[in-house]
N, C-alpha and C. Protein backbone atom coordinates (compact mmCIF):
# COMPACT_ATOMS: atom_id res chain seq x y z
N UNK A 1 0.86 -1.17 0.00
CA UNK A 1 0.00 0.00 0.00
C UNK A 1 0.90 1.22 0.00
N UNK A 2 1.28 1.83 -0.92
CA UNK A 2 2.46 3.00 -1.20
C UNK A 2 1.62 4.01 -0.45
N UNK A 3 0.66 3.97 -0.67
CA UNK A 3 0.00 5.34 0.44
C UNK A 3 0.01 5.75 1.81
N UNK A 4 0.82 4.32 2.57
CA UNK A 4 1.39 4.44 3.83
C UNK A 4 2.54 4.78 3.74
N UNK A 5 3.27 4.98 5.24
CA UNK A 5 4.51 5.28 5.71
C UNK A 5 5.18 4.20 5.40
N UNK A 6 6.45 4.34 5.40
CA UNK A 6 6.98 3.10 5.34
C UNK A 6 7.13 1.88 6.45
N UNK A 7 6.88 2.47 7.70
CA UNK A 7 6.87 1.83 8.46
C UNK A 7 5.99 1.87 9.77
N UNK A 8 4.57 2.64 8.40
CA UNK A 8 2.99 2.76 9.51
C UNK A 8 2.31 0.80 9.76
N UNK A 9 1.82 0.60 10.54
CA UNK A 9 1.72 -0.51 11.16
C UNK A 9 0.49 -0.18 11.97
N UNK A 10 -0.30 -1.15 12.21
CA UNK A 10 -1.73 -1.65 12.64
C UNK A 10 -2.08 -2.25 14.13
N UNK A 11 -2.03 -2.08 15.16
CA UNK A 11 -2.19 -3.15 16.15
C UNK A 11 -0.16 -3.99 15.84
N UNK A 12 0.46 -3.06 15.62
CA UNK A 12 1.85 -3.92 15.26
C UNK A 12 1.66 -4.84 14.45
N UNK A 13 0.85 -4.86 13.37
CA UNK A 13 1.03 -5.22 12.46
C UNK A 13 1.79 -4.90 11.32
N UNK A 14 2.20 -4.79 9.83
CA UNK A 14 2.84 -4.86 8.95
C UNK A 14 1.49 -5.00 7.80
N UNK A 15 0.97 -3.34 7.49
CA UNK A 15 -0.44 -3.54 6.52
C UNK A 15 -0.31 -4.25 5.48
N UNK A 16 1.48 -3.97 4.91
CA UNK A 16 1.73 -3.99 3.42
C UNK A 16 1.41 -5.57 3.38
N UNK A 17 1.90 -6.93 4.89
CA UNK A 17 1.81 -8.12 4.73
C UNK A 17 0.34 -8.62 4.65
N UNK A 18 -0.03 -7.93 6.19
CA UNK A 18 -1.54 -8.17 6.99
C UNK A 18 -2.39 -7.93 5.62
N UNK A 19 -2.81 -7.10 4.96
CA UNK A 19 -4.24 -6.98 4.62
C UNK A 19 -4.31 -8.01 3.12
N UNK A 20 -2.99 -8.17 2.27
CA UNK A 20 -2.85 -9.61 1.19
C UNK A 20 -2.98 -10.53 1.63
N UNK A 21 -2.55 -10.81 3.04
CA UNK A 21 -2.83 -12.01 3.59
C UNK A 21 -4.30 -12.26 3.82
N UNK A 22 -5.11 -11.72 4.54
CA UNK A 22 -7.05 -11.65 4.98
C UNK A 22 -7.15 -11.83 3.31
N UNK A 23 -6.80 -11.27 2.19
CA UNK A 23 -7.68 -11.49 0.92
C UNK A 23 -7.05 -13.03 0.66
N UNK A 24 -6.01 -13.52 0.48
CA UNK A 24 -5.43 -14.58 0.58
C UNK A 24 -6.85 -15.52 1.45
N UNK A 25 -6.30 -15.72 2.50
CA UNK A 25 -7.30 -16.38 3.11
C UNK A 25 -9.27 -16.19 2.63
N UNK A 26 -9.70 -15.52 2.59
CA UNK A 26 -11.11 -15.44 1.53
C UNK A 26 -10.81 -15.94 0.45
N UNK A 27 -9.99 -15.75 -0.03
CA UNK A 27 -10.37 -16.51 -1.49
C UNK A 27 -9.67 -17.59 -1.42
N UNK A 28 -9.20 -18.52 -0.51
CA UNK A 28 -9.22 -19.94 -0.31
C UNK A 28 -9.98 -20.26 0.34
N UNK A 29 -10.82 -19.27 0.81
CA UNK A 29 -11.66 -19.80 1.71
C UNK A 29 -13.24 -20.02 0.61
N UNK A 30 -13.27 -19.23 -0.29
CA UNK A 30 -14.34 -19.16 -1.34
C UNK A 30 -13.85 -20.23 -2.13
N UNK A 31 -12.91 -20.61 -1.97
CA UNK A 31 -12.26 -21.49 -3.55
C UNK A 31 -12.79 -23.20 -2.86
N UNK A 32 -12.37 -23.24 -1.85
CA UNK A 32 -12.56 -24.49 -1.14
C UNK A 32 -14.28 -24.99 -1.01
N UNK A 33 -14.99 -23.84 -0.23
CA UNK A 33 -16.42 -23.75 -0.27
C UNK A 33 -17.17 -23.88 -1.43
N UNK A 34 -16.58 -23.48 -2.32
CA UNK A 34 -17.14 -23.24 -4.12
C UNK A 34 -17.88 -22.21 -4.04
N UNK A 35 -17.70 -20.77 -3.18
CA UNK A 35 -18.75 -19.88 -2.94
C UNK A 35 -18.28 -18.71 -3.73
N UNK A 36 -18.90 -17.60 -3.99
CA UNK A 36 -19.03 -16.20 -4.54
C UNK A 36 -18.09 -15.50 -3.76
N UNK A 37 -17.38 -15.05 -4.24
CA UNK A 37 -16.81 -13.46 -3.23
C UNK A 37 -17.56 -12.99 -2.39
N UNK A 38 -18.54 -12.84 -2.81
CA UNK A 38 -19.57 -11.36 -2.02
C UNK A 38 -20.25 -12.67 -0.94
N UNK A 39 -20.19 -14.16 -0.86
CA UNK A 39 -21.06 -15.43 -0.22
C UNK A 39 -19.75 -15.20 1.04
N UNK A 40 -18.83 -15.43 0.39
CA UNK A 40 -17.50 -15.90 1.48
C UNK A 40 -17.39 -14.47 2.00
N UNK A 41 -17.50 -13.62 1.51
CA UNK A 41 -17.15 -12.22 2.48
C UNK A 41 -18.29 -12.00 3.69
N UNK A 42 -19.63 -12.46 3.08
CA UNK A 42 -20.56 -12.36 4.29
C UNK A 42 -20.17 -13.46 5.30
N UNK A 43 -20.22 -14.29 4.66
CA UNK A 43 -19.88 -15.66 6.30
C UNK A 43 -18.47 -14.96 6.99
N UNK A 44 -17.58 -14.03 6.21
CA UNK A 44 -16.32 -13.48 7.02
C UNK A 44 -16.33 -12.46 8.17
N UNK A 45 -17.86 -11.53 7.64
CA UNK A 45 -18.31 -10.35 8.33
C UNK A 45 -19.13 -10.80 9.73
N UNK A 46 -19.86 -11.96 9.07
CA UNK A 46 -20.84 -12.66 9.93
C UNK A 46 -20.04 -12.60 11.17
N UNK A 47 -19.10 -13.61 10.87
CA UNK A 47 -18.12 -14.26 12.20
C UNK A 47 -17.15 -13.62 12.73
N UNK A 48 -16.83 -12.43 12.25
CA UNK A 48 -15.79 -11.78 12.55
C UNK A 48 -14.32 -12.76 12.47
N UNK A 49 -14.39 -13.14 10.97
CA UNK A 49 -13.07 -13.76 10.91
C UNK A 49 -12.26 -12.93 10.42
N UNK A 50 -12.25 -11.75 10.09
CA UNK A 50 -11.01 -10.58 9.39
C UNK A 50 -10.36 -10.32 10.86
N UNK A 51 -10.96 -10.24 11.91
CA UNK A 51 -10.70 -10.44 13.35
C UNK A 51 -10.06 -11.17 13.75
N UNK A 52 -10.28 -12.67 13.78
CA UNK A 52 -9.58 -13.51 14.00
C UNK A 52 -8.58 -14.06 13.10
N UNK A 53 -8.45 -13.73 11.92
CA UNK A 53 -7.17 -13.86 11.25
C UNK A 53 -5.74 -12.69 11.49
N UNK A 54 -6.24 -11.64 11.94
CA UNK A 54 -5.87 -11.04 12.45
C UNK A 54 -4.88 -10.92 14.43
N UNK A 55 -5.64 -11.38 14.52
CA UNK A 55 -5.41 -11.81 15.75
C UNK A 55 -4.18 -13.19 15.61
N UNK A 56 -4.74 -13.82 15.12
CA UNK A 56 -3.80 -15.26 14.64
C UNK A 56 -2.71 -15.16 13.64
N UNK A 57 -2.64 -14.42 12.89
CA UNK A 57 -1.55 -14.21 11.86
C UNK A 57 -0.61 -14.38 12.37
N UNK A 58 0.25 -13.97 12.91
CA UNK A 58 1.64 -15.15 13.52
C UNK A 58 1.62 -16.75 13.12
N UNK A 59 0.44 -17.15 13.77
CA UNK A 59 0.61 -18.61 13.76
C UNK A 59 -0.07 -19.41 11.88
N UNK A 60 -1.15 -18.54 11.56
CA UNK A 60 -1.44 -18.57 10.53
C UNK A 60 -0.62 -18.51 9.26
N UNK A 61 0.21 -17.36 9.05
CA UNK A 61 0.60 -17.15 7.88
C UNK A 61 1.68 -17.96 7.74
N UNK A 62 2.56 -18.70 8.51
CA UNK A 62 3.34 -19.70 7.74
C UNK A 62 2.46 -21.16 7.80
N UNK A 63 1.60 -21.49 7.93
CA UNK A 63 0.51 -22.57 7.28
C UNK A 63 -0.06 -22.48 5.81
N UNK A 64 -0.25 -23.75 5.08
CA UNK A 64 -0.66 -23.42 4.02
C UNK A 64 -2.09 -23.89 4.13
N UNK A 65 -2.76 -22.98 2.46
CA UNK A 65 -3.81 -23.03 2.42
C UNK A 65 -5.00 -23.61 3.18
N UNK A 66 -5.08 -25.15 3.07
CA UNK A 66 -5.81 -26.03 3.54
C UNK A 66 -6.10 -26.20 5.25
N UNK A 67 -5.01 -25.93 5.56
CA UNK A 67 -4.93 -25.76 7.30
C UNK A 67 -5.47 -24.16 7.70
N UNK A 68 -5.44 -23.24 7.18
CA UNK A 68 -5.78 -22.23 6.65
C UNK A 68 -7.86 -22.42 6.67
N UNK A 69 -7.85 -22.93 5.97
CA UNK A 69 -9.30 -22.69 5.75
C UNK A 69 -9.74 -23.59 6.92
N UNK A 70 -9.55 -25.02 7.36
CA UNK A 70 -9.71 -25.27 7.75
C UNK A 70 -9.62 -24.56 9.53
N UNK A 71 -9.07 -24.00 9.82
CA UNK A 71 -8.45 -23.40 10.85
C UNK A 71 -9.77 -22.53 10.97
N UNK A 72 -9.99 -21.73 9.88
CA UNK A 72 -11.56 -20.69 10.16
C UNK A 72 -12.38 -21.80 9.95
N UNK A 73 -12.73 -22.74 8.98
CA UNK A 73 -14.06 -23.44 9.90
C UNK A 73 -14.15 -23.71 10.90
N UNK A 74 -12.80 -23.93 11.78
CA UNK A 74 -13.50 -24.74 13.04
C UNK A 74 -13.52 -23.63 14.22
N UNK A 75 -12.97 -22.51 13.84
CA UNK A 75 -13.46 -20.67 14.31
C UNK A 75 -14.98 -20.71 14.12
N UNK A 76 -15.57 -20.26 13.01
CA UNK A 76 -16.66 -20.27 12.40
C UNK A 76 -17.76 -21.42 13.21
N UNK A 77 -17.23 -23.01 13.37
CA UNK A 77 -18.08 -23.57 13.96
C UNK A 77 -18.27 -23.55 15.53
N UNK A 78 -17.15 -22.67 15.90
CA UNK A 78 -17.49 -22.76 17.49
C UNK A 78 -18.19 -21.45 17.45
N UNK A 79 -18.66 -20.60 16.95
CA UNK A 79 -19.27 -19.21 16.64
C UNK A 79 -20.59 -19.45 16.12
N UNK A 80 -20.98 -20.81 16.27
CA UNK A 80 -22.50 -21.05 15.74
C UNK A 80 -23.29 -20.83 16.72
């Protein structure tokens, strides 16, 4: 995101990593589900998983995909 500082940051986060990563995750998370963008973004808003990926990114972002999605369903299912 060139429109930040170079070294503006979120909750100590890193935007330029953090916010590719949350789209990353939706669209494996839509790809896996077989759902719509706008389907997988509501079940994301629903549950407040931009939240909890957030929160988890440390442990998240060196996992791949599949553990990844799987990781928010079983977020998602304790949030039922």
């Amino acid at each position: 995101m060139k429109w930040l500082p170079e070294n503006w940051n979120y909750r100590g986060f890193d935007m330029e990593k953090l916010l590719p990563f949350k789209v990353f995750c939706l669209e494996s998370y839509k790809s896996v589900h077989g759902l719509s963008g706008l389907a997988a973004y509501e079940v994301f808003r629903k549950y407040n998983v931009f939240d909890y990926i957030e929160s988890c990114y440390n442990v998240l972002h060196s996992n791949g995909r599949l553990y990844i999605v799987s990781d928010i369903d079983d977020y998602i299912a304790h949030r039922k």
